[in-house]
Structures are given as structure tokens and as C-alpha cells.
C-alpha atoms as a PDB file:
ATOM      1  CA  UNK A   1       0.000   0.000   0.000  1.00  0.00           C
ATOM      2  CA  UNK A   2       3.249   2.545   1.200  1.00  0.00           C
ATOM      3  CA  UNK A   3       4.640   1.889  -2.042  1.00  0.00           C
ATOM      4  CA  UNK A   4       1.803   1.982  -4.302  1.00  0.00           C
ATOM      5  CA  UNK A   5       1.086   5.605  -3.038  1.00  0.00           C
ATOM      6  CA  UNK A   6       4.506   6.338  -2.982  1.00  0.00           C
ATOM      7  CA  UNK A   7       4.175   5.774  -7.025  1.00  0.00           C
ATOM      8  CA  UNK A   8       1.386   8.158  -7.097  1.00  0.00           C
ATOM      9  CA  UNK A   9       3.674  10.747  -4.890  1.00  0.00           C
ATOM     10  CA  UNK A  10       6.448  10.505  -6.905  1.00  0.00           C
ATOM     11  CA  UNK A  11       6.114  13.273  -9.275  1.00  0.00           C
ATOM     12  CA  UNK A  12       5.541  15.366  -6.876  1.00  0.00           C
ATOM     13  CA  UNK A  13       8.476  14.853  -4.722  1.00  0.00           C
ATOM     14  CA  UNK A  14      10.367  18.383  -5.148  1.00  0.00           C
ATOM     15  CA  UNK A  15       7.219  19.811  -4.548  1.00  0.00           C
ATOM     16  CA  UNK A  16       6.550  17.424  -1.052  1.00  0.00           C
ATOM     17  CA  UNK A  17      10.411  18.208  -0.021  1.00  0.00           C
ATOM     18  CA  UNK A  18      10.352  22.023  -0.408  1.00  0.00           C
ATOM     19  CA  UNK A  19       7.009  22.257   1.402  1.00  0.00           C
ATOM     20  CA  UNK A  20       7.894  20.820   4.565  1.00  0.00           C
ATOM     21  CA  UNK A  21      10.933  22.334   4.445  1.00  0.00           C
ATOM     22  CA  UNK A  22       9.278  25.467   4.743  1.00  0.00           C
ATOM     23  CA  UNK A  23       6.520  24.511   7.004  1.00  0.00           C
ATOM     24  CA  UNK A  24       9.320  23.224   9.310  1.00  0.00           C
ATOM     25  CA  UNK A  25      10.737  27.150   9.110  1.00  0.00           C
ATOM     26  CA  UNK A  26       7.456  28.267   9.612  1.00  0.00           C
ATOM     27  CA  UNK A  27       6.908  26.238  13.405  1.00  0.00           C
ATOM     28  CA  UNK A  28       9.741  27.310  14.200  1.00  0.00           C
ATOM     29  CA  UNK A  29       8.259  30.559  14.319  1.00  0.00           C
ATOM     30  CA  UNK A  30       5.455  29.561  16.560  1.00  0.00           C
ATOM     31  CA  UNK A  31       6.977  30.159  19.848  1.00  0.00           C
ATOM     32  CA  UNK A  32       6.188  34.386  18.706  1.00  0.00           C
ATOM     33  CA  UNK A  33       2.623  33.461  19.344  1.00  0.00           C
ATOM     34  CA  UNK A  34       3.197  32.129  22.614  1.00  0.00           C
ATOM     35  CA  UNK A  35       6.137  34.827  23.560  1.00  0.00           C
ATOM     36  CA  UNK A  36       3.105  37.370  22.821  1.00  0.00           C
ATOM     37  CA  UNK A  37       1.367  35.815  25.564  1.00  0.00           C
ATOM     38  CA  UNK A  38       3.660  35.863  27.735  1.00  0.00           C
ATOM     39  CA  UNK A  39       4.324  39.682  26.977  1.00  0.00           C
ATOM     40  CA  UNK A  40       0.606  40.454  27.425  1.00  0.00           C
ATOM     41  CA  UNK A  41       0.195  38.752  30.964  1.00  0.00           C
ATOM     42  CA  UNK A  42       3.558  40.273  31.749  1.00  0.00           C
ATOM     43  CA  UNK A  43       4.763  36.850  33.316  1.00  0.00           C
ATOM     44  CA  UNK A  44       5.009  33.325  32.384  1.00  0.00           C
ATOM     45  CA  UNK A  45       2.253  32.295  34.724  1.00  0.00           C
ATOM     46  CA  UNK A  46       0.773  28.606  33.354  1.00  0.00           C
ATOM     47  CA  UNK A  47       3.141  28.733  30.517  1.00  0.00           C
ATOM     48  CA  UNK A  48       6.451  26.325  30.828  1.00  0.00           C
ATOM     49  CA  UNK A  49       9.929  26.853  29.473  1.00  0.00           C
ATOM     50  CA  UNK A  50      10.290  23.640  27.850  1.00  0.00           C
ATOM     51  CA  UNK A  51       8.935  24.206  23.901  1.00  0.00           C
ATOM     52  CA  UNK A  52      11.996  26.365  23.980  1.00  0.00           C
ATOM     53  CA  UNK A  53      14.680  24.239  25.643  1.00  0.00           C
ATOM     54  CA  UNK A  54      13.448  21.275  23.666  1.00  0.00           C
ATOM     55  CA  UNK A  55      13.803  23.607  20.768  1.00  0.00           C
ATOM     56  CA  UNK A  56      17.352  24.227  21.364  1.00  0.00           C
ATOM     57  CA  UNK A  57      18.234  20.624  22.033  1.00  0.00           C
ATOM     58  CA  UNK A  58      16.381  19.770  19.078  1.00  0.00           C
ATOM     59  CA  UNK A  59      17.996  21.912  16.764  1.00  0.00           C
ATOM     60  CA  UNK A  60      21.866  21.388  18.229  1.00  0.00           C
ATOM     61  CA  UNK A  61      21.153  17.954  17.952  1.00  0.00           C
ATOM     62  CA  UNK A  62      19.419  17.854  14.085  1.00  0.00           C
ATOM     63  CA  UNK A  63      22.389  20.438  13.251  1.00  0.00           C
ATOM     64  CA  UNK A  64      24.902  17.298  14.022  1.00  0.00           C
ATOM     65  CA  UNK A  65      23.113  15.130  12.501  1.00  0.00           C
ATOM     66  CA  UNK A  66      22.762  17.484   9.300  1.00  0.00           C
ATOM     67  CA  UNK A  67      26.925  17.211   9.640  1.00  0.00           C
ATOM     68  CA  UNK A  68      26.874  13.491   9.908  1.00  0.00           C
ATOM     69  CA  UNK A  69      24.748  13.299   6.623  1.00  0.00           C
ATOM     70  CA  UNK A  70      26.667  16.414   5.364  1.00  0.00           C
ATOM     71  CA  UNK A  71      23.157  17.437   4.123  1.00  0.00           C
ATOM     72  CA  UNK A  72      23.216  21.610   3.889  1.00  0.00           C
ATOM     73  CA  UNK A  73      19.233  21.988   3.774  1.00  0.00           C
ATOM     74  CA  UNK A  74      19.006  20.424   7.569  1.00  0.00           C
ATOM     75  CA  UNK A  75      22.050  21.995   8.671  1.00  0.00           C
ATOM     76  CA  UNK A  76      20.403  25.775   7.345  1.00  0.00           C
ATOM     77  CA  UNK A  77      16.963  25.053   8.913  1.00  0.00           C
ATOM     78  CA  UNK A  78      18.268  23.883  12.389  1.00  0.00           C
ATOM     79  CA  UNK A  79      20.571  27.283  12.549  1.00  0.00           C
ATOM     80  CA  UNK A  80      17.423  29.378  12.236  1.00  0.00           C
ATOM     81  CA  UNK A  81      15.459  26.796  14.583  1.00  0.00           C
ATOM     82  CA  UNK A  82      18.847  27.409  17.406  1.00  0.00           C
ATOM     83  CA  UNK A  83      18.623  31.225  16.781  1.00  0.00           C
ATOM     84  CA  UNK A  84      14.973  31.662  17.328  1.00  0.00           C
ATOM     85  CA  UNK A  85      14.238  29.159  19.939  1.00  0.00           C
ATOM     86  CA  UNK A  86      17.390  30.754  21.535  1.00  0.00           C
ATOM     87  CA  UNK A  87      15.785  34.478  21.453  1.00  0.00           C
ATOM     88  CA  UNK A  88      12.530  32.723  23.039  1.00  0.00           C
ATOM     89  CA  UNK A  89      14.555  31.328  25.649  1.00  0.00           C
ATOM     90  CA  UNK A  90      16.045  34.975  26.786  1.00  0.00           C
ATOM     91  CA  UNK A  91      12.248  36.423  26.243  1.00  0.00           C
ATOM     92  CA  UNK A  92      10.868  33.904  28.823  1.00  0.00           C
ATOM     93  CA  UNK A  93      14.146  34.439  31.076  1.00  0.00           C
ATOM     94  CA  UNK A  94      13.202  37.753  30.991  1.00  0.00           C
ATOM     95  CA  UNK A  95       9.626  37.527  32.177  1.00  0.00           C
ATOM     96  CA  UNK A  96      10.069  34.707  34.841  1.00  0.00           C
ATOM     97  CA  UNK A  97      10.352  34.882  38.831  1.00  0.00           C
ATOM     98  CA  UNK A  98      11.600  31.454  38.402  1.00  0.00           C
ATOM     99  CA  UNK A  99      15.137  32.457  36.952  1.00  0.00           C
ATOM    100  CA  UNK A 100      17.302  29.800  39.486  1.00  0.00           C
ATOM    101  CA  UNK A 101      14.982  26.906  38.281  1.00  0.00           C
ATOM    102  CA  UNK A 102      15.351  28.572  34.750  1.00  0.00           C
ATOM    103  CA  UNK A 103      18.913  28.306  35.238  1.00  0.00           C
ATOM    104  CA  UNK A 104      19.156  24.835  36.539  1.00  0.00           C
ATOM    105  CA  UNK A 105      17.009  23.843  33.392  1.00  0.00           C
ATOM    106  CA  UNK A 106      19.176  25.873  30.699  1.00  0.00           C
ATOM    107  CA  UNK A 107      22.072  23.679  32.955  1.00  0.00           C
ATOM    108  CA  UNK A 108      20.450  20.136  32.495  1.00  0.00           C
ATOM    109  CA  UNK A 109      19.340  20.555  28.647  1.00  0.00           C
ATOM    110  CA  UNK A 110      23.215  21.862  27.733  1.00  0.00           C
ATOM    111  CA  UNK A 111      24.610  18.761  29.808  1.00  0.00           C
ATOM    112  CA  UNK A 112      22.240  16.308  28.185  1.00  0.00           C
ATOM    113  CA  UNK A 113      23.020  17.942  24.226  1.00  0.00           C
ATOM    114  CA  UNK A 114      26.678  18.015  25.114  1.00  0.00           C
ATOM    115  CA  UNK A 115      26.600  13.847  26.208  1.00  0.00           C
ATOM    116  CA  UNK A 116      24.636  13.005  23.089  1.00  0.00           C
ATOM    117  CA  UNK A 117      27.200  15.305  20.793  1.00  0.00           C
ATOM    118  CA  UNK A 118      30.377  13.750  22.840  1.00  0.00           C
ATOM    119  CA  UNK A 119      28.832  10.205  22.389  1.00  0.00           C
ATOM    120  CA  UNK A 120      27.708  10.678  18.280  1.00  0.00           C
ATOM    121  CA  UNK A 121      32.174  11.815  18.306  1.00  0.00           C
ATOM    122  CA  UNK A 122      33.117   8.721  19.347  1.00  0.00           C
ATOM    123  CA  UNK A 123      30.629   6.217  18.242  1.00  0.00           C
ATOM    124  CA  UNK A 124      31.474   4.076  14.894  1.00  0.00           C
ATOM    125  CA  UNK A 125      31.292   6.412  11.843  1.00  0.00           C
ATOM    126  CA  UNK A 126      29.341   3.212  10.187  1.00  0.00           C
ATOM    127  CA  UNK A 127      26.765   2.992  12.739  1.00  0.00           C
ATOM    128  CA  UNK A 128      26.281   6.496  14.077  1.00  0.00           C
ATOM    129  CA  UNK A 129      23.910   7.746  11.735  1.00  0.00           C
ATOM    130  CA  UNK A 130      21.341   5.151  12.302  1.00  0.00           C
ATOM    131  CA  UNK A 131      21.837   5.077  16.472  1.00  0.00           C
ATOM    132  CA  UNK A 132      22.221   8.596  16.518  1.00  0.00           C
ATOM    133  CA  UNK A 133      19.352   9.111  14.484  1.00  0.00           C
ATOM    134  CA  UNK A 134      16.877   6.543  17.103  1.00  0.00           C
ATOM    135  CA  UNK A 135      17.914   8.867  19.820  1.00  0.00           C
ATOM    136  CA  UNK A 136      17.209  12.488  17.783  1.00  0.00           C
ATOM    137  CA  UNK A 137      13.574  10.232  16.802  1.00  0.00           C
ATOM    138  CA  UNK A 138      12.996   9.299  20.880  1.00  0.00           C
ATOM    139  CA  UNK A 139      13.857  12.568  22.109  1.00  0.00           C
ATOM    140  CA  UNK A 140      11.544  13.994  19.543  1.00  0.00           C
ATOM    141  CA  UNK A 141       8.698  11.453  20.344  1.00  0.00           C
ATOM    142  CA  UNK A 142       9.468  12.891  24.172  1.00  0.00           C
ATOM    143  CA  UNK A 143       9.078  16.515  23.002  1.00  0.00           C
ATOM    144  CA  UNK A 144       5.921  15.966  21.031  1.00  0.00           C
ATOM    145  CA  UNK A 145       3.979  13.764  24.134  1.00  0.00           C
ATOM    146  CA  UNK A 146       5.283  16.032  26.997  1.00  0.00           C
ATOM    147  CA  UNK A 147       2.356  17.924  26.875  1.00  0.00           C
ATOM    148  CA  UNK A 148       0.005  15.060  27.399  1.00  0.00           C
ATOM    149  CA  UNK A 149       1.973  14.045  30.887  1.00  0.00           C
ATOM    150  CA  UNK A 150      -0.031  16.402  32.541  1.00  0.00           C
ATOM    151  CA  UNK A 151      -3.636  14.687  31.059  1.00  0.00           C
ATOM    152  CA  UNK A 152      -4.839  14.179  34.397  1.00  0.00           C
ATOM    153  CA  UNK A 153      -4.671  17.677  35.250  1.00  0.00           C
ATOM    154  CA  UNK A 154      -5.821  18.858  31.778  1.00  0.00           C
ATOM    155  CA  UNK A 155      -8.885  15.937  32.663  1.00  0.00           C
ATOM    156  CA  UNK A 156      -9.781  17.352  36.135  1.00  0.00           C
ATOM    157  CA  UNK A 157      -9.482  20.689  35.395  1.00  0.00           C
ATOM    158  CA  UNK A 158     -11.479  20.827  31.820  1.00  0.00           C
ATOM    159  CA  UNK A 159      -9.304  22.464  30.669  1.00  0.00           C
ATOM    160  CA  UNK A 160      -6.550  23.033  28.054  1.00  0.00           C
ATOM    161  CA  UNK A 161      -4.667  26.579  29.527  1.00  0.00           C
ATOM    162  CA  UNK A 162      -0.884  26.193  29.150  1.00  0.00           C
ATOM    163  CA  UNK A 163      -0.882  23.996  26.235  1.00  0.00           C
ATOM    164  CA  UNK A 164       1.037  25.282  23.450  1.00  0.00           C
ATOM    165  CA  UNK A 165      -1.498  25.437  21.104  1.00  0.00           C
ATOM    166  CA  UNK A 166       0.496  26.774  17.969  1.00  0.00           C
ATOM    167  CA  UNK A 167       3.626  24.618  18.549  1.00  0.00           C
ATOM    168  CA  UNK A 168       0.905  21.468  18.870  1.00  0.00           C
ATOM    169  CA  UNK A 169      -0.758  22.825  16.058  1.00  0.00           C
ATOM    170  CA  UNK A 170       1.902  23.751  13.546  1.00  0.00           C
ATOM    171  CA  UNK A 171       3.583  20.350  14.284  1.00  0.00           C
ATOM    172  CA  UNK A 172       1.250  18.296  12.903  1.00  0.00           C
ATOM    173  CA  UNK A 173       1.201  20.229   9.734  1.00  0.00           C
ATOM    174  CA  UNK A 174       5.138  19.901   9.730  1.00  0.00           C
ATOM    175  CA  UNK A 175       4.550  15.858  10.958  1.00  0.00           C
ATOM    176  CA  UNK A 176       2.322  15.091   8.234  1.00  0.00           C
ATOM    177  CA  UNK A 177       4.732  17.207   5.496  1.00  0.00           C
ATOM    178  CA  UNK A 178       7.429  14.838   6.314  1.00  0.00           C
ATOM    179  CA  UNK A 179       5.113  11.784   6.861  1.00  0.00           C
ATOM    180  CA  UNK A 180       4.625  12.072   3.128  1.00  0.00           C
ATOM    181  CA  UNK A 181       7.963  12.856   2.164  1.00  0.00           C
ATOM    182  CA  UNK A 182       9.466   9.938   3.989  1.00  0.00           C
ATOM    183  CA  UNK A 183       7.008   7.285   1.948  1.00  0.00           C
ATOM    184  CA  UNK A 184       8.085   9.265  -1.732  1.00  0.00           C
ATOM    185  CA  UNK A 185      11.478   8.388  -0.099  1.00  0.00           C
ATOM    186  CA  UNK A 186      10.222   4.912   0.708  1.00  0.00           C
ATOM    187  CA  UNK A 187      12.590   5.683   3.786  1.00  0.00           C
ATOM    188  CA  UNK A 188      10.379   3.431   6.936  1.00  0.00           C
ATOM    189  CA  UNK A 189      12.545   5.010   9.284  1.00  0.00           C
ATOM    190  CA  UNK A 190      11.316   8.370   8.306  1.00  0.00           C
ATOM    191  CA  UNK A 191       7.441   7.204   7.977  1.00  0.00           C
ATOM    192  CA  UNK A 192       6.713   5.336  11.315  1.00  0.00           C
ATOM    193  CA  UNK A 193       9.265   8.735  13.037  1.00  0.00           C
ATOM    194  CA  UNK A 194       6.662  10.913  11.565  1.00  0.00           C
ATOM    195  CA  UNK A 195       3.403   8.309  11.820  1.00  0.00           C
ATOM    196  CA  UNK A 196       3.862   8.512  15.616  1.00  0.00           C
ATOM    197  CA  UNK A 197       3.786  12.129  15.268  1.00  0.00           C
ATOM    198  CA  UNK A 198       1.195  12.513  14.080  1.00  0.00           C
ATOM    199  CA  UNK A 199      -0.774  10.368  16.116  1.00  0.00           C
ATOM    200  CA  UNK A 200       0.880  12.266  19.194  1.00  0.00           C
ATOM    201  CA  UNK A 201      -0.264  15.424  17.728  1.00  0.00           C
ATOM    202  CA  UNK A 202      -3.583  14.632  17.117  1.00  0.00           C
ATOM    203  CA  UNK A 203      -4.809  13.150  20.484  1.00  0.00           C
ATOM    204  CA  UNK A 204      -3.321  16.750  21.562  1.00  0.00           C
ATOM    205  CA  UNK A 205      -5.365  18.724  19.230  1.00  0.00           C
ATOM    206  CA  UNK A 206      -8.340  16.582  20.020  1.00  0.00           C
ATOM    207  CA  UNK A 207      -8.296  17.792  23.537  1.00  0.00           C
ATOM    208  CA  UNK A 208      -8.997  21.082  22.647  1.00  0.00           C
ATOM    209  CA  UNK A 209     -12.023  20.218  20.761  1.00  0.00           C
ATOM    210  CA  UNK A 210     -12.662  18.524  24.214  1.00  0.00           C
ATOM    211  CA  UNK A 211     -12.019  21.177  26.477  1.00  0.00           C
ATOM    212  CA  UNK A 212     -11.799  25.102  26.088  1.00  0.00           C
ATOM    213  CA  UNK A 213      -7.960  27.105  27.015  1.00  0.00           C
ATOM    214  CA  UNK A 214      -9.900  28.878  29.866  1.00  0.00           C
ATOM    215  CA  UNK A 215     -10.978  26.455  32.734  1.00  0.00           C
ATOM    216  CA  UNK A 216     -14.875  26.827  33.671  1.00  0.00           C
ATOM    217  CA  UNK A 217     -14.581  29.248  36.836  1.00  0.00           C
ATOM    218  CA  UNK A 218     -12.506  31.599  34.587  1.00  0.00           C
ATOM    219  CA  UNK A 219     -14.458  31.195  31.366  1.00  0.00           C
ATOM    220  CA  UNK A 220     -17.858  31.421  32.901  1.00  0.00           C
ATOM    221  CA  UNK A 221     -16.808  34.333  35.378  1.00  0.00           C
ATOM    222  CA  UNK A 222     -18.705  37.790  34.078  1.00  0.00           C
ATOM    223  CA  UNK A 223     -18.019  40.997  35.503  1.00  0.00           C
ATOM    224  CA  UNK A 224     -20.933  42.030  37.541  1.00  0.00           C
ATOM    225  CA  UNK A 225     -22.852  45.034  36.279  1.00  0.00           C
ATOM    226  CA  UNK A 226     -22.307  48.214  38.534  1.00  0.00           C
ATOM    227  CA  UNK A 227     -25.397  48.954  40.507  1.00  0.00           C
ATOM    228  CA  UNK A 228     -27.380  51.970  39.768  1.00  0.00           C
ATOM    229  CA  UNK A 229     -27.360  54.689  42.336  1.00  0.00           C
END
């Protein structure tokens, strides 16, 4: 079935490539939208730090990777995706009463992209691109469900406030982009990456269809009209 639509995709393959390569730009600029918010409130009350850490990791990792397969497109993309995801970082710095625990978690995510850059160094040139490649693909899996560890919450509470709604959202545009370019590529290891994904990213979207971003004391709460005197 993969590879008779992969026939049908075929043609279209530069078309499928340059796409998600620019819808991948494009999330990357997502973390504005939620920067804005944080700017409006004037704190970064309900809203967490780590879309933008992940971001970074991401995107140091990916940019090694891009050198290991000494491809030039992934190795642009991830330099804008450090940059910006780099300015968000300082943004949300900037806004936070939390800056030691800010700190401490700018500390851990450098430690942990350092080990897995040290580790790709050493590791067998013939089999680093396919083991470093399963950890960039679980750490990416890990990025995409973190917002769903805190269903429970979301469950009790009816509600979907602090969710990043545009990184959820633009991800599974970007997912599904590269869902189809993997099966032109008949590359598996690209389609099930990008099948999970997707399948991560919907169940997020679906909750909120589910439940509204405000939770029900907040949303239902009107002022109270001033009495006449």
C-alpha cells in the first residue's frame, strides 16, 4: 500500500520536499505566538519553558546530525530553529520569577546535548547515523507527548490553559509534510518517526475540541454590572 502511493507521490516529490521544508521554518516561528502571551500577561504564569529548551536541544542535535549526513538543507533550517528558539529562551528568562529553576534547566538541557554530541564523536562512523538518528527520533517522540503528561490535570481541570497550542498545532502540519515525504522516499525510518507524530499530535489537538484554554470558573466568570445609584 506505502509503495503503491509512494508511485502516485512521486512526481511530486520536489514539490513534497520544499514544502515541509518550509513549514518546518514556519513552526519554528510559533513560539512568537506564545512569547506574545507571555508579553501580554507580563509573566510566564501557566506557561512552561520547555517548547523552547526542547527547541534548542532539538535543533543542536538535528544540526549534528545534518553534519553526519553532510546534508546543507538540515544543517540551514536547524541554525534558524537554534537562533529563534534561543531568542525565546532569553524572552521567557526575561519575564520569569523562576530564573534559578530557569537556570538549573538551561544547565540540564546543555549537559544532556553536550553527552549526546560527545557520544555521536566517538561512536562508529558506520553505525552512528542510524543510532544517533533513534535517539534524535525518541527525544523527539518525548518533546511531542510532553504535553500530554499532565492529562490528568488537563482531565480534572477541563481544561486546556498552558498547552502550546500553535507549537501542537503547527507540528502536525510539519509531521504530516514529512510523513509524506518519507514514503516518496520509501525511507520506513522516516514514515513510522513521523506516523507517531502525528498520532501524538492529534490526540493533543483533540483535547482542545474537548475542552476550552480557559478552565470553567474563569471562562464562565462575568463581571458584575455596577449597581445603579
Amino acid at each position: 500500500m506505502l509503495d503503491a502511493l509512494a508511485d502516485v507521490l512521486q512526481p511530486y516529490k520536489e514539490i513534497v520536499g520544499n514544502a515541509a521544508a518550509i513549514v518546518t521554518i514556519g513552526q519554528m516561528f510559533s513560539g512568537s505566538f506564545i512569547c506574545w502571551d507571555i508579553y501580554k500577561q507580563g509573566g510566564t504564569r501557566g506557561i512552561g519553558i520547555m517548547p523552547f529548551l526542547g527547541g534548542i536541544v532539538m535543533s543542536l542535535l538535528n544540526l549534528k546530525f545534518g553534519y553526519i549526513l553532510r546534508d546543507d538543507k538540515m544543517i540551514q533550517v536547524n541554525f534558524v530553529g537554534l537562533a529563534l528558539n534561543i531568542v525565546y529562551t532569553l524572552i521567557y528568562f526575561q519575564y520569569t520569577h523562576e530564573k534559578m529553576k530557569v537556570w538549573a534547566q538551561l544547565g540540564l538541557s546543555g549537559a544532556f546535548s553536550a553527552a549526546l554530541i560527545g557520544y555521536a564523536n566517538m561512536e562508529d562512523p558506520a553505525l552512528v547515523e542510524n543510532r544517533f538518528g533513534t535517539i534524535i527520533t525518541a527525544f523527539m517522540f518525548y518533546l511531542i507527548a510532553s504535553p500530554l503528561f499532565g492529562l490528568k490535570e488537563i482531565i480534572k481541570n477541563q481544561s486546556t490553559e498552558g498547552l502550546p497550542f500553535p507549537i501542537i498545532f503547527s507540528g502536525s502540519i510539519v509531521t504530516f509534510m514529512w510523513l509524506l515525504y518519507g514514503i516518496i522516499l520509501r525511507n520506513k525510518f522516516l514514515v513510522v518517526q513521523n506516523l507517531v507524530a502525528v498520532a501524538l499530535c492529534s490526540a493533543q489537538l483533540a483535547l482542545f475540541v474537548i475542552y476550552p484554554s480557559k478552565p470553567k470558573g474563569k471562562a464562565d466568570k462575568k463581571p458584575k454590572a455596577k449597581k445603579a445609584d
